[in-house]
N, C-alpha and C. Protein backbone atom coordinates (compact mmCIF):
# COMPACT_ATOMS: atom_id res chain seq x y z
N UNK A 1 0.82 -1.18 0.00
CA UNK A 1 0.00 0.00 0.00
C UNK A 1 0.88 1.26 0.00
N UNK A 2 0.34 2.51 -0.70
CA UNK A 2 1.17 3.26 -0.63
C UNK A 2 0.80 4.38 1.37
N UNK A 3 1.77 4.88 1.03
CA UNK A 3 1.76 5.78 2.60
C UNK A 3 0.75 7.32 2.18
N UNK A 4 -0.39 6.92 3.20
CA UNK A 4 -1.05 8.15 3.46
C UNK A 4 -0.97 8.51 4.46
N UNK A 5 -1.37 9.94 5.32
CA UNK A 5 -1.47 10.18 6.68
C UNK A 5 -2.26 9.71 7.97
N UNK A 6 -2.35 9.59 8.63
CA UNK A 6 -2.65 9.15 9.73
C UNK A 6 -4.31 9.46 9.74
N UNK A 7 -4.57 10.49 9.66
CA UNK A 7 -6.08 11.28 9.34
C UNK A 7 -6.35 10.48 8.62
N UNK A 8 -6.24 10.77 7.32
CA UNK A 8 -6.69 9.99 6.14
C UNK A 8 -7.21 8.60 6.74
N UNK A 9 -6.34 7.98 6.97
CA UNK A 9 -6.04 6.43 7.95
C UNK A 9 -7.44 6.26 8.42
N UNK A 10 -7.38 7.20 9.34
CA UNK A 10 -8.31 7.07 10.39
C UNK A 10 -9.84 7.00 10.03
N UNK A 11 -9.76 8.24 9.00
CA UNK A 11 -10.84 8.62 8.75
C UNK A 11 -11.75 7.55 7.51
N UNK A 12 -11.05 6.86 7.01
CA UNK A 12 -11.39 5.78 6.02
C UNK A 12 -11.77 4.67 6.97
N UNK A 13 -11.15 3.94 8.00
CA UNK A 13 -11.14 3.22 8.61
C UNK A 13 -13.04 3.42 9.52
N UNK A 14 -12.60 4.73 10.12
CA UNK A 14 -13.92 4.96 11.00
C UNK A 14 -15.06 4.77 9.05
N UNK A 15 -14.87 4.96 8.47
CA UNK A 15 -15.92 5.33 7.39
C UNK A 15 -16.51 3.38 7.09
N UNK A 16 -15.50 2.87 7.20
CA UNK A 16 -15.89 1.30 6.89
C UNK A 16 -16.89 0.87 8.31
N UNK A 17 -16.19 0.85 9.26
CA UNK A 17 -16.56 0.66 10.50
C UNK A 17 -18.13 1.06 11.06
N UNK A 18 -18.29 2.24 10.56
CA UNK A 18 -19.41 2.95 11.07
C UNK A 18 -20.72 2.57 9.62
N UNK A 19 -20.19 2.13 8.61
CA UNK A 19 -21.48 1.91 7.54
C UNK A 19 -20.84 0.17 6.87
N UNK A 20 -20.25 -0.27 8.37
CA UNK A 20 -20.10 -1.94 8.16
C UNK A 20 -19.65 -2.34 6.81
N UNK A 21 -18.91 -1.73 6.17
CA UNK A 21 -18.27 -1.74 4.90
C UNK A 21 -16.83 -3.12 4.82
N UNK A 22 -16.70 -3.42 3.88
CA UNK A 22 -15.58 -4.02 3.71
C UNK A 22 -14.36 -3.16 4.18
N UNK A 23 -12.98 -3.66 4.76
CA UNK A 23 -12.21 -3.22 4.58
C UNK A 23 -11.61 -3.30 3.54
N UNK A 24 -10.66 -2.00 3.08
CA UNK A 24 -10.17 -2.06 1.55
C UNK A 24 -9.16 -0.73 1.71
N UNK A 25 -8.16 -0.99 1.01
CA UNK A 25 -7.32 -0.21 1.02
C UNK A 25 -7.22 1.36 1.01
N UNK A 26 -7.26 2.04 2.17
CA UNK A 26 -7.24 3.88 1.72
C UNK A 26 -7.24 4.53 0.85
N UNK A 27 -5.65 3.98 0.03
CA UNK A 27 -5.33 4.95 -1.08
C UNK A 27 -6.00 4.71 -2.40
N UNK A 28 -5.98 3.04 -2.39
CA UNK A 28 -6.66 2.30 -4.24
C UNK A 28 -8.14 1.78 -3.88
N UNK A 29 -8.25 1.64 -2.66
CA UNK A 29 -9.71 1.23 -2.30
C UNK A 29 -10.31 -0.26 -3.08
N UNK A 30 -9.16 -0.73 -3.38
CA UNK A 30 -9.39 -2.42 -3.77
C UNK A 30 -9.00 -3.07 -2.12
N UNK A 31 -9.82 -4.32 -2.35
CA UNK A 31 -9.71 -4.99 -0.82
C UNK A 31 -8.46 -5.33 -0.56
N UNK A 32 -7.94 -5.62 0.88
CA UNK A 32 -6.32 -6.30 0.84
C UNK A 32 -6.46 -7.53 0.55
N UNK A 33 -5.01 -8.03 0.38
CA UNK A 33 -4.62 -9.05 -0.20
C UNK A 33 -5.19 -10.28 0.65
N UNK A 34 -5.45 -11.57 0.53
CA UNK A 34 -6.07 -12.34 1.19
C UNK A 34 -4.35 -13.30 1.54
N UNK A 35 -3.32 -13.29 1.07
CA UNK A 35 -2.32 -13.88 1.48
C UNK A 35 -0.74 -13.03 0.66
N UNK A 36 -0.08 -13.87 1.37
CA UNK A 36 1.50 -13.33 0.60
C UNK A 36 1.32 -13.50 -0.79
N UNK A 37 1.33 -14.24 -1.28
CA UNK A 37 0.81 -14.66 -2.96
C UNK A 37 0.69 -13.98 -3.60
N UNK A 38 -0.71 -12.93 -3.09
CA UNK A 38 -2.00 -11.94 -4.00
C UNK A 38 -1.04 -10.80 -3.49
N UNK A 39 0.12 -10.85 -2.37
CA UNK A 39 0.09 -9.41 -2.21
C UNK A 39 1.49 -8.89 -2.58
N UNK A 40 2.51 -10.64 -2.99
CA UNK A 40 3.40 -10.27 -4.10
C UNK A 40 3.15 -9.79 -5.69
N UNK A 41 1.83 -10.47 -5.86
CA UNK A 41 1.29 -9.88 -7.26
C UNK A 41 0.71 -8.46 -7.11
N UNK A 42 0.88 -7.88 -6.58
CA UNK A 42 -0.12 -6.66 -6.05
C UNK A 42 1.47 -5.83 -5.94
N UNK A 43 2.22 -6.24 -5.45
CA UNK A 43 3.92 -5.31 -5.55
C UNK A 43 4.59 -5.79 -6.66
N UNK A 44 4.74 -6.61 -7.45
CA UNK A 44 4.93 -6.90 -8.70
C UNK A 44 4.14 -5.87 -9.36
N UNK A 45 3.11 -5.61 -9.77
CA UNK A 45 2.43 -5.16 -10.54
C UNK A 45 2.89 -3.67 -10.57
N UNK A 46 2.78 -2.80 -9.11
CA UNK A 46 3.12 -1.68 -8.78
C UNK A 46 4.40 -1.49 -9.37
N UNK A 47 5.05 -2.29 -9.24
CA UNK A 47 6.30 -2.06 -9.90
C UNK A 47 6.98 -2.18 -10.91
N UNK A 48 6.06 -3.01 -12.11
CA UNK A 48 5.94 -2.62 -13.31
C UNK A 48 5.98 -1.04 -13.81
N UNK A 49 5.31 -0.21 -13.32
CA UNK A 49 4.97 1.10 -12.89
C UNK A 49 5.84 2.09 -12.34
N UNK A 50 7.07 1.50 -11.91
CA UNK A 50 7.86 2.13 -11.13
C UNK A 50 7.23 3.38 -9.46
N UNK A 51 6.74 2.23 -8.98
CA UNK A 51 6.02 2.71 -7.78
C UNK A 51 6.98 2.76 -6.84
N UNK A 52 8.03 2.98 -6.55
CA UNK A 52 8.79 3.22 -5.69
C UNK A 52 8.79 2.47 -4.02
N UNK A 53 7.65 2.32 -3.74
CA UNK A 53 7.75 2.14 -2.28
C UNK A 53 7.00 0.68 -2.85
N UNK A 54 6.43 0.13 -3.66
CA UNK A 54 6.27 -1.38 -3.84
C UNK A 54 7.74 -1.83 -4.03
N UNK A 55 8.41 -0.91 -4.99
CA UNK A 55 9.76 -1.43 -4.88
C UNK A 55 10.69 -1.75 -4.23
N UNK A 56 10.44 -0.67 -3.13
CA UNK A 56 11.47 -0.95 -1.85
C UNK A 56 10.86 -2.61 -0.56
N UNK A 57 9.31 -2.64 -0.86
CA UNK A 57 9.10 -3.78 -0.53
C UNK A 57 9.42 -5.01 -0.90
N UNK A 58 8.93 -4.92 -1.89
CA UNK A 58 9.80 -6.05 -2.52
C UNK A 58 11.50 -6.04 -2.61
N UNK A 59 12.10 -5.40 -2.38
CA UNK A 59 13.84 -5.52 -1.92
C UNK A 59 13.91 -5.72 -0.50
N UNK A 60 13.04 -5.60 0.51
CA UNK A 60 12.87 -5.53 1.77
C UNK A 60 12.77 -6.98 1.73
N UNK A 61 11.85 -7.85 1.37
CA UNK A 61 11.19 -9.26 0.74
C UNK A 61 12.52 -9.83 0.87
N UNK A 62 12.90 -9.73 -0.57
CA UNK A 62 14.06 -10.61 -1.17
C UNK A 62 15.45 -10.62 0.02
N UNK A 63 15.67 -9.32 0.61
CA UNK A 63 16.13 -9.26 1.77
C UNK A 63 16.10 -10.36 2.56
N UNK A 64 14.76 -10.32 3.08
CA UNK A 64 14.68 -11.12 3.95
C UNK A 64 14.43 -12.49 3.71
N UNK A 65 14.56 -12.72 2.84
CA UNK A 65 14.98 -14.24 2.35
C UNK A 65 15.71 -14.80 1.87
N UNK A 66 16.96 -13.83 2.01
CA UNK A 66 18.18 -14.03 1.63
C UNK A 66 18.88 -14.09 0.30
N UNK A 67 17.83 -13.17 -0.64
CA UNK A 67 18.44 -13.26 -2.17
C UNK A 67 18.91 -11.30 -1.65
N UNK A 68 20.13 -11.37 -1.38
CA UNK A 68 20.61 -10.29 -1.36
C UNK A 68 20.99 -9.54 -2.82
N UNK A 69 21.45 -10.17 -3.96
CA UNK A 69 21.24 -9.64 -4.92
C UNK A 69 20.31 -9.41 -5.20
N UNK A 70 19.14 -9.61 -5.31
CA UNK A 70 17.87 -9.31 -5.60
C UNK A 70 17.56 -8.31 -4.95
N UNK A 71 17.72 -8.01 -3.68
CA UNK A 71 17.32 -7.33 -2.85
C UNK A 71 17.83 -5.86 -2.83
N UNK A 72 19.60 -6.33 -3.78
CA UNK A 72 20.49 -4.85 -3.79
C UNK A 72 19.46 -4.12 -5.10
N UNK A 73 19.14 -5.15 -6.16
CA UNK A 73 18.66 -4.29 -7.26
C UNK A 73 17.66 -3.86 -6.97
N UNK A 74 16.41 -3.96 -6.18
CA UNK A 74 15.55 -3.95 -6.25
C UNK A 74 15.52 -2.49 -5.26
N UNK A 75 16.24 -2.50 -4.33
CA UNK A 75 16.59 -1.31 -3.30
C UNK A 75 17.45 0.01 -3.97
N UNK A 76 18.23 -0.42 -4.71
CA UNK A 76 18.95 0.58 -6.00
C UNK A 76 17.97 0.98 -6.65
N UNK A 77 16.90 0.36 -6.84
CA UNK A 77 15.46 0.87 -8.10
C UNK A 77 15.11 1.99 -7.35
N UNK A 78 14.79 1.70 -6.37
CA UNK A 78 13.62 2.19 -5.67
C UNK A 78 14.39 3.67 -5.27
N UNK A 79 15.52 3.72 -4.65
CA UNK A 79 16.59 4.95 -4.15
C UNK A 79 16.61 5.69 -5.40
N UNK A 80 17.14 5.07 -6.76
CA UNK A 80 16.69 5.81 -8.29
C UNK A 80 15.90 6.50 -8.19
N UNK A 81 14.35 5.87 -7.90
CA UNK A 81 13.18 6.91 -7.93
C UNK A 81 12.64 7.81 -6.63
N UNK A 82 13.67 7.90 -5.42
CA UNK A 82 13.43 8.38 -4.81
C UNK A 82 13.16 8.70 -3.55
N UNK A 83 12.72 7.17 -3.23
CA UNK A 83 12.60 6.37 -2.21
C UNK A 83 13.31 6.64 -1.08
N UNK A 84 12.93 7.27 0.27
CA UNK A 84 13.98 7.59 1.47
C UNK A 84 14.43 6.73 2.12
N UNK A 85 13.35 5.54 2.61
CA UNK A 85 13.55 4.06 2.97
C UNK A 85 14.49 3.61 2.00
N UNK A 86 14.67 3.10 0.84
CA UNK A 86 15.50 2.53 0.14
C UNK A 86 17.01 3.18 0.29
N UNK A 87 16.92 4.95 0.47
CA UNK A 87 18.32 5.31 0.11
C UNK A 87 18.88 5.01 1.69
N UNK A 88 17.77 4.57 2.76
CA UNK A 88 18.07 4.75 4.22
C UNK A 88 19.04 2.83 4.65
N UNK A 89 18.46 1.82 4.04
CA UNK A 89 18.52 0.52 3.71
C UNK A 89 20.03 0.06 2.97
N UNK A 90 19.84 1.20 2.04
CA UNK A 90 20.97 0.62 1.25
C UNK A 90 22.49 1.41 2.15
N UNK A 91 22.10 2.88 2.50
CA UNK A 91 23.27 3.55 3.24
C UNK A 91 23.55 2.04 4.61
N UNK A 92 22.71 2.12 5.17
CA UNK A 92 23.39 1.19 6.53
C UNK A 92 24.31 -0.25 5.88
N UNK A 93 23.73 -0.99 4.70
CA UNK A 93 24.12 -2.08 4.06
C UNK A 93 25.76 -1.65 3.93
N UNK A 94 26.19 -0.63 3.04
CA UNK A 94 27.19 0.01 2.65
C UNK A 94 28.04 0.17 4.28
N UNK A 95 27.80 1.01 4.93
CA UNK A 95 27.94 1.73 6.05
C UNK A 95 28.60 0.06 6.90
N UNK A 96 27.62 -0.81 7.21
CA UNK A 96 28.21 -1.87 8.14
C UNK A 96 28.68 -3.20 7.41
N UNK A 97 28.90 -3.07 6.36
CA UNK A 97 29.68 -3.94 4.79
C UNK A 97 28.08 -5.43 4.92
N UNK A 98 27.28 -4.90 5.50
CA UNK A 98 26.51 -6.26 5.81
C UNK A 98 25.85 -6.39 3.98
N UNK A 99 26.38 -7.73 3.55
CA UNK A 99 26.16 -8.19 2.33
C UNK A 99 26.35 -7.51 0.89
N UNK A 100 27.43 -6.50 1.30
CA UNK A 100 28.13 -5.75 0.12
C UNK A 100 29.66 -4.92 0.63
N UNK A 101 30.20 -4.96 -0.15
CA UNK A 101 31.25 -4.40 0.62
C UNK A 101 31.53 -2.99 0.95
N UNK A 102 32.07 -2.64 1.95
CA UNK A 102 31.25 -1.24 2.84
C UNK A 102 32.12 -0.39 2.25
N UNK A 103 31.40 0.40 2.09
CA UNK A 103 31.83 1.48 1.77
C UNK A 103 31.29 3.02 2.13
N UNK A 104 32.19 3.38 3.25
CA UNK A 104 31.32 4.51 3.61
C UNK A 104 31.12 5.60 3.05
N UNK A 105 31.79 6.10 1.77
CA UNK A 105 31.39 7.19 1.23
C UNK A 105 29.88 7.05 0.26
N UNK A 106 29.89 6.07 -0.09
CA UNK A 106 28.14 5.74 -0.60
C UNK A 106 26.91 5.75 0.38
């Protein structure tokens, strides 16, 4: 999902709640994902698109499952387009050589 404010948040949330509505996403207002599966195809897709923060999820993902190459490109995409999390992810990676070799001026 992409990041909206807290208000926003809230105020969508109370809006389902109070007229017994489905929950469904704030920003796209399609329902959430019913498992990991639907909600890798759902950040796949975004990122066809160059959605930036699907991108950095999915490098977050691959991360954490240990395809660190995958994870460097996918975190390099995302810092490309902008991404503060991604440029924040990839600085510490660099910074403590953890799964690339460190380099602190990057």
């Amino acid at each position: 999902c992409k990041l909206i404010c807290d208000g926003c948040e809230y105020a969508n949330t109370t809006r389902e709640l109070v007229g017994n509505l489905q929950q469904k996403c704030p920003f796209c207002r399609h329902p959430a994902p019913n498992d990991d599966e639907e909600a890798d195809k759902n950040f796949m897709k975004r990122a066809e698109f160059n959605d930036p923060v699907a991108i950095l999820q999915i490098g977050l993902r691959r991360r954490d499952e240990g395809d660190i190459e995958g994870a460097f490109e996918y975190l390099t995409k995302a810092a490309e387009l902008g991404d503060a999390g991604a440029h924040d992810v990839l600085a510490l990676m660099y910074d403590e050589g953890k799964d690339v070799e460190k380099d602190e001026k990057k």
